[in-house]
Protein backbone atom coordinates (compact mmCIF):
# COMPACT_ATOMS: atom_id res chain seq x y z
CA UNK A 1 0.00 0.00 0.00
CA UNK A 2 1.30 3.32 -0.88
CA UNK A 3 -0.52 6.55 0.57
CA UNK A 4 -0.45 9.85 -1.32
CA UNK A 5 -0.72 13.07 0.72
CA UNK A 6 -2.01 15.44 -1.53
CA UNK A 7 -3.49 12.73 -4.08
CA UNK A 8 -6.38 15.14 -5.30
CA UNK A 9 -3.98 17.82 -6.13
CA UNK A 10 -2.80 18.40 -9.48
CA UNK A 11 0.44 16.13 -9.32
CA UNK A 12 -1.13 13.74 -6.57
CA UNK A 13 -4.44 13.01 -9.63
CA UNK A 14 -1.85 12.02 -12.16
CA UNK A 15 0.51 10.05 -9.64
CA UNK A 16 -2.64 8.09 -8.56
CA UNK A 17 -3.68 7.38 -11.30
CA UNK A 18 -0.57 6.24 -12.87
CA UNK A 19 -0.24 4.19 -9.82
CA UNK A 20 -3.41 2.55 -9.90
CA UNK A 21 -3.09 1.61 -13.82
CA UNK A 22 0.32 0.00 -12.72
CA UNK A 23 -1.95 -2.21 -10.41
CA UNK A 24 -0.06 -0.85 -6.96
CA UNK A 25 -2.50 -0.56 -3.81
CA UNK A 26 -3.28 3.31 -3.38
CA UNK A 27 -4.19 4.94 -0.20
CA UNK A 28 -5.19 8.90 -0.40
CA UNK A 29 -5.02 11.26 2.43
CA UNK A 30 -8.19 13.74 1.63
CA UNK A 31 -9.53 16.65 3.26
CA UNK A 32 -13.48 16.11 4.75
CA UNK A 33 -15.43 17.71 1.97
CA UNK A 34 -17.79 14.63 1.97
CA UNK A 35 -18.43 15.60 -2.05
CA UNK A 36 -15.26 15.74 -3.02
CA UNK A 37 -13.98 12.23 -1.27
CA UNK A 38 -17.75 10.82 -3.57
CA UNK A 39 -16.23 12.23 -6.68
CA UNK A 40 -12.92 11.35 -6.49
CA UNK A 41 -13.81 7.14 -5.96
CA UNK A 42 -15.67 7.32 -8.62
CA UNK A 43 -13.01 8.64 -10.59
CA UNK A 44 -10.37 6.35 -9.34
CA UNK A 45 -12.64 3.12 -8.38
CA UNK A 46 -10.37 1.02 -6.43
CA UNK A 47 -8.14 3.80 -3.86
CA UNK A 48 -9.16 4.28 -0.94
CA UNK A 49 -10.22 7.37 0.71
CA UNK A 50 -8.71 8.17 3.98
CA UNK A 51 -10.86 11.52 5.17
CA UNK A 52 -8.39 14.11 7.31
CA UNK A 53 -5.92 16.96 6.94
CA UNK A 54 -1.80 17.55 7.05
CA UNK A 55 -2.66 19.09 10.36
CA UNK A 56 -4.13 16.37 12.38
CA UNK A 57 -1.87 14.15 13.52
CA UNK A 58 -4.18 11.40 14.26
CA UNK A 59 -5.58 11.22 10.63
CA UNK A 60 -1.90 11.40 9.60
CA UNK A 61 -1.31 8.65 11.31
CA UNK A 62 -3.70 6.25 10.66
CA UNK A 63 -3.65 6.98 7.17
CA UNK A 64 0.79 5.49 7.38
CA UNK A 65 -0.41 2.72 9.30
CA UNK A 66 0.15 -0.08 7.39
CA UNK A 67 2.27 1.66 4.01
CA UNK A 68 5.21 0.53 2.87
CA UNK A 69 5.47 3.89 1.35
CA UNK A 70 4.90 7.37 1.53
CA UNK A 71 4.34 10.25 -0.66
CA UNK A 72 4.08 13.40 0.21
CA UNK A 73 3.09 15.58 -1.82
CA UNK A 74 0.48 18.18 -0.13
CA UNK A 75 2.05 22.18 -0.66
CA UNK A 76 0.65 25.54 -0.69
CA UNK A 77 0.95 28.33 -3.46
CA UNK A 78 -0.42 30.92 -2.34
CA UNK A 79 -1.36 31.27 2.07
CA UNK A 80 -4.59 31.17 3.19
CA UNK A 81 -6.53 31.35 6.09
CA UNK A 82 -5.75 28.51 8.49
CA UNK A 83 -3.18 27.54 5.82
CA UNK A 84 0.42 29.35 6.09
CA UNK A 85 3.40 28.11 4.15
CA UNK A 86 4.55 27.46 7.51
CA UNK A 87 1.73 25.32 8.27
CA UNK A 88 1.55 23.46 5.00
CA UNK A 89 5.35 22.66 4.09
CA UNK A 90 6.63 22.51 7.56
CA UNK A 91 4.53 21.62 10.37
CA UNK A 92 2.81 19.27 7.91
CA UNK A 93 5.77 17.61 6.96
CA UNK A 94 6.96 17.10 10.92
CA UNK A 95 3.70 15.42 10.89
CA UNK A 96 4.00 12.76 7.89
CA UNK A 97 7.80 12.24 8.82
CA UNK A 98 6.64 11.46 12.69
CA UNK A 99 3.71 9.10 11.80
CA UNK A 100 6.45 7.49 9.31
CA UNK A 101 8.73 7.26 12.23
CA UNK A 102 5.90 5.37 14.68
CA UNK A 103 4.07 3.38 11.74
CA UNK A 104 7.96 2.14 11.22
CA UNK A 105 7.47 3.11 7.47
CA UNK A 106 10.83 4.23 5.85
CA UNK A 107 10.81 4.91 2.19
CA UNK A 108 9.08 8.51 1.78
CA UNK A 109 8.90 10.80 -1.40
CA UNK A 110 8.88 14.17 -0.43
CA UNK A 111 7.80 17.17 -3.20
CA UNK A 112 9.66 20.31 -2.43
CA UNK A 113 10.70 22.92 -5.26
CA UNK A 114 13.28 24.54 -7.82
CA UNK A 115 14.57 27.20 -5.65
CA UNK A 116 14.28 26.04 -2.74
CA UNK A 117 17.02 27.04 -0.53
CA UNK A 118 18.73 28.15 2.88
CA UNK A 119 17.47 32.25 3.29
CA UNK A 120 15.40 32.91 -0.26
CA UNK A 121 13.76 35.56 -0.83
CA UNK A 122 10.35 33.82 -0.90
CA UNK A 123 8.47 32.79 1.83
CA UNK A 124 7.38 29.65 -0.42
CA UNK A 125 11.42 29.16 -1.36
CA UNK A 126 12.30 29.23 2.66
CA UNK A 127 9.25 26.64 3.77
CA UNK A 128 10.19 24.47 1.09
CA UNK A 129 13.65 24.44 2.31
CA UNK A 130 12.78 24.08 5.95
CA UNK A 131 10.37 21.28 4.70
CA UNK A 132 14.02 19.66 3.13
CA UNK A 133 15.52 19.81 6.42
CA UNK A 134 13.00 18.07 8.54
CA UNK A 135 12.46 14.99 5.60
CA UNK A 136 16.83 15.40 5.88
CA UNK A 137 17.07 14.66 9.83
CA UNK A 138 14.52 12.43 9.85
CA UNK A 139 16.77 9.04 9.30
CA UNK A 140 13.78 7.68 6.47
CA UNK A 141 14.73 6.51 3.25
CA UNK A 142 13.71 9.60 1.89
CA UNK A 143 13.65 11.39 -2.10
CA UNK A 144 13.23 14.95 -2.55
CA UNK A 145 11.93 16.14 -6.15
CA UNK A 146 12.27 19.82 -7.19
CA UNK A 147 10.44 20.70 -9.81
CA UNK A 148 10.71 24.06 -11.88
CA UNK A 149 6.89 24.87 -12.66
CA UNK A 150 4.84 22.19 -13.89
CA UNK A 151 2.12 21.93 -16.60
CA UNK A 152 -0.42 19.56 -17.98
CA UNK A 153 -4.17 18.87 -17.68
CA UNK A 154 -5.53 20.36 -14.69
CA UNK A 155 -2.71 22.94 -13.87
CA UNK A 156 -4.10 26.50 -13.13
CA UNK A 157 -1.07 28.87 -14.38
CA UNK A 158 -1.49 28.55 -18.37
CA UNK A 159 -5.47 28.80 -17.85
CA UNK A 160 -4.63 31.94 -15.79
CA UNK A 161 -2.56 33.39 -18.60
CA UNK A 162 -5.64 32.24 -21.22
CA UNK A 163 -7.72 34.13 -19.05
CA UNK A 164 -5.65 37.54 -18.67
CA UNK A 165 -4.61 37.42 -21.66
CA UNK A 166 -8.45 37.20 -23.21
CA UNK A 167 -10.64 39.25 -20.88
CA UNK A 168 -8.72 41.92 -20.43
CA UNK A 169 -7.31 45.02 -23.21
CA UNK A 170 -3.86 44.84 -22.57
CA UNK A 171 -1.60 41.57 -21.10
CA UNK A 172 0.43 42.91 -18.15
CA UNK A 173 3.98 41.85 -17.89
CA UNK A 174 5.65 42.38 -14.50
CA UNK A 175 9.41 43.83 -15.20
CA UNK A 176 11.20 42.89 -17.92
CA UNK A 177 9.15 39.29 -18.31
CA UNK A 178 12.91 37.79 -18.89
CA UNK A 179 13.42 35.55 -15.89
CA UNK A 180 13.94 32.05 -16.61
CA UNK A 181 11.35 29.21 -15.82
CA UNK A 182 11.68 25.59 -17.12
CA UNK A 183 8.47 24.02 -17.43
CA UNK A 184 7.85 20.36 -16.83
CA UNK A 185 5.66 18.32 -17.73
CA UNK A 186 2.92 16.72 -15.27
CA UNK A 187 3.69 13.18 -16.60
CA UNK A 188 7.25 13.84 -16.55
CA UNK A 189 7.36 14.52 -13.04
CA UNK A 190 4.72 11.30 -12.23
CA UNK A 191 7.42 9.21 -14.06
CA UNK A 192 10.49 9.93 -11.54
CA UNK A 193 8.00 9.32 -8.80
CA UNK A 194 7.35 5.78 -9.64
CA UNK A 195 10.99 5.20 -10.70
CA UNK A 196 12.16 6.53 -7.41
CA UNK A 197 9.69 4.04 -5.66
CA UNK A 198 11.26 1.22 -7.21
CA UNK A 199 14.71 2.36 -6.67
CA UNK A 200 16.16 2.04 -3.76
CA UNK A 201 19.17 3.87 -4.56
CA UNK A 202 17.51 7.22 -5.04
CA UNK A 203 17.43 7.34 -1.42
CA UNK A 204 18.90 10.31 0.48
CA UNK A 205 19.12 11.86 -3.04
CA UNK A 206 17.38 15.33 -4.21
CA UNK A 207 16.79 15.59 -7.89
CA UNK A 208 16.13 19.30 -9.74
CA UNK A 209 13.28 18.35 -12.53
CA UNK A 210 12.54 20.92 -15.49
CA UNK A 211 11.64 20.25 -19.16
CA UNK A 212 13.91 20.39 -21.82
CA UNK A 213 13.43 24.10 -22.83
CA UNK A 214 14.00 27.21 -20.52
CA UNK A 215 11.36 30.69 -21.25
CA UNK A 216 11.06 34.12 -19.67
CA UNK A 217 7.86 34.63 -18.61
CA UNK A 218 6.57 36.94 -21.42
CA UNK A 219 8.05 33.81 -23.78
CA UNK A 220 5.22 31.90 -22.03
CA UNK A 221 2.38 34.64 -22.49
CA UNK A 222 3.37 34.93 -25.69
CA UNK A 223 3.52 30.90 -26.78
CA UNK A 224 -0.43 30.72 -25.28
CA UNK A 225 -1.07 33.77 -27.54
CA UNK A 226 0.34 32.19 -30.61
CA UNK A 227 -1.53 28.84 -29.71
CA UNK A 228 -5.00 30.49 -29.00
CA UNK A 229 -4.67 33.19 -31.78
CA UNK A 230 -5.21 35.49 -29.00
CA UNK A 231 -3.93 39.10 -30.37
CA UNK A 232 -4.28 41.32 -27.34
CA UNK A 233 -1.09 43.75 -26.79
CA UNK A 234 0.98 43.54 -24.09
CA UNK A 235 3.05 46.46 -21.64
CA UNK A 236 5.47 46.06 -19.44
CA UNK A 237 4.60 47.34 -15.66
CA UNK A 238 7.10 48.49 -13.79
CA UNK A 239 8.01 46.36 -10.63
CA UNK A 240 8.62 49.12 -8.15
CA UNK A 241 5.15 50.15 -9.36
CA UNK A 242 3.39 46.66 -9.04
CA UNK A 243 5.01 45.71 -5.07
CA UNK A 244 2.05 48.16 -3.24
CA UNK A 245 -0.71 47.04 -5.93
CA UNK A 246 -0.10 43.34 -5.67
CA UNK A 247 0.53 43.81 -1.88
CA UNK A 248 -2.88 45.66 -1.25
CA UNK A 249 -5.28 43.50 -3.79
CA UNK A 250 -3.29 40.23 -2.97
CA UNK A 251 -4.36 40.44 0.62
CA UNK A 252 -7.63 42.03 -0.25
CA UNK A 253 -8.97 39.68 -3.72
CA UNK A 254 -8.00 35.62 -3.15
CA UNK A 255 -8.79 35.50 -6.88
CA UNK A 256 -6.05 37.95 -7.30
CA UNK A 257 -3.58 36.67 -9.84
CA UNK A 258 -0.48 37.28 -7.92
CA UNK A 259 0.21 37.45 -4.54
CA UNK A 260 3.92 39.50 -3.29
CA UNK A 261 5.63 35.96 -2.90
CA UNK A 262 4.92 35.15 -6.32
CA UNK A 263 6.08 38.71 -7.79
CA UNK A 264 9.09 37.50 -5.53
CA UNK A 265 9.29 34.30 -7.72
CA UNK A 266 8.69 35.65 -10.89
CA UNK A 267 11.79 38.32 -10.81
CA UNK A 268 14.36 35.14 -10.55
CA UNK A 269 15.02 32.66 -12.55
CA UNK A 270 14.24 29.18 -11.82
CA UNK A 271 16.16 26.58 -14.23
CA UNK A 272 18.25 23.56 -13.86
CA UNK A 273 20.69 20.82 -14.62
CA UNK A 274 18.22 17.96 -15.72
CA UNK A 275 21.02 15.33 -17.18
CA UNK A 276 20.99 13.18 -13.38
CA UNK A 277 16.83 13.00 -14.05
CA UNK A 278 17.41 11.60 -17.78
CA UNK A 279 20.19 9.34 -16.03
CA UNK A 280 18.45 8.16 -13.02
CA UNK A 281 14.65 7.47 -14.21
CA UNK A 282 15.12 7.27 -17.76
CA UNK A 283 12.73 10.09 -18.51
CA UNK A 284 13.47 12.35 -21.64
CA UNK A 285 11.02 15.36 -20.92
CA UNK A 286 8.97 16.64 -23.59
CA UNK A 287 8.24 20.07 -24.50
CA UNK A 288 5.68 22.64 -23.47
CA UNK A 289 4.88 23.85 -26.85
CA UNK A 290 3.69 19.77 -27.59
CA UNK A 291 0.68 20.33 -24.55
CA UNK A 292 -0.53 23.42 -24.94
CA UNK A 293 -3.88 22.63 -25.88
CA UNK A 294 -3.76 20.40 -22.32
């Protein structure tokens, strides 16, 4: 049995499904929304449901009990009320890593992300980090993943830049739009999951995953433009400018594109090295421009 904190998120939908079609025994750690736990069996008939949050221990817990694996997957974007980077990435992970600890379960996955590191300058960057160190100390036969940002069916950030980009009369770009992302593919990432499950050697190991392109961000606006014959002009908003706006409607609008951590994000780049994930899991990652209509 292999739970899946996180399994009706984005990455956890494709991983359990994946999973599933490979015939392994799926457990999935869900929030209560009685509606959502009905939907999601009957689109995965066969996993079961395990109602309960990162932060209760006790749900936690019994949902390890009786794993061979874990993977943990649950993260925050963007902080909400009774959900703080803090309380997501960190806290939640002291709670999977303890339950592993007690359930005597030692092989965990653990999702962090590209630029994650020891004092960034995003709040996101810094929990994810701090989230690194706890899986680190923990003595489990653990795998850390960093992603760069991921795309595919379900993903929000392309939609969102359909969505700017068509409703309104000009397509804001934040600074210069030249920082660096590397976007990955959903089914990409999925595939060094399953590989690292099988692998014992990828243990105490961290692996950077991107795609096989890097883009600045206006690259990206302008690659869903091109794809949805969407002609709207663009300007370029100063960032000095943007801080107080995105600060004010970020805290004031949830539906607000961008929040200040992500402006934070989106003026550095965020690329790697991805030769050790073609070595290790045998995964030659395809481009964005083949899954834009995903």
């Amino acid at each position: 049995m292999i739970l899946v904190t996180g399994g009706t998120g984005f990455v956890g939908r494709h991983l359990v499904a994946r999973l599933v079609d490979a015939g392994r025994e799926v457990r999935v750690l869900a929030r209560r929304e009685v509606r959502v736990l009905a939907r999601r069996e009957a689109e995965l008939p066969g996993v079961e449901f395990v109602p309960g949050d990162i932060g209760d221990s006790s749900a936690v817990a019994a949902a390890v009990r009786g794993c061979e694996a874990v993977v943990h997957l649950v993260g925050a974007i963007r902080e909400r009320r009774g959900a703080s980077f803090r309380g997501v990435h960190v806290r939640g992970t002291k709670t999977v890593v303890r339950a592993c600890q007690e359930a005597g379960v030692q092989r965990l996955l653990h999702m962090s992300a590209l630029g994650a590191r020891f004092r960034a300058r995003s709040r996101y960057h810094r929990t994810k980090w701090r989230a690194e160190e706890v899986v680190r100390a923990s003595g489990l036969a653990a795998t850390v993943f960093r992603p760069s940002v991921i795309f595919g069916a379900g993903n929000s950030f392309l939609p969102q830049v359909r969505a700017v980009a068509r409703r309104t009369p000009l397509i804001p770009i934040i600074g210069d739009g030249m920082r660096l992302f590397q976007p990955v593919w959903v089914e990409d990432v999925v595939s060094c999951f399953v590989g690292a499950l099988d692998d014992p050697s990828t243990a105490g190991r961290a692996y950077e995953l991107g795609g096989p392109e890097s883009y600045g961000f206006e690259q990206l606006v302008d690659l869903v433009a091109e794809a949805e014959e969407i002609r709207t002009p663009k300007v370029h908003l100063p960032v000095w400018l943007m801080r107080p706006v995105v600060g004010v409607m970020g805290r004031a609008f949830s539906s607000f594109p961008v929040t200040s951590d992500q402006l934070t994000m989106l003026l550095e780049d965020n690329v790697c090295n991805i030769d050790e994930m073609r070595a290790t899991f045998g995964v030659e990652p395809v481009s964005i421009r083949d899954h834009l209509a995903d």
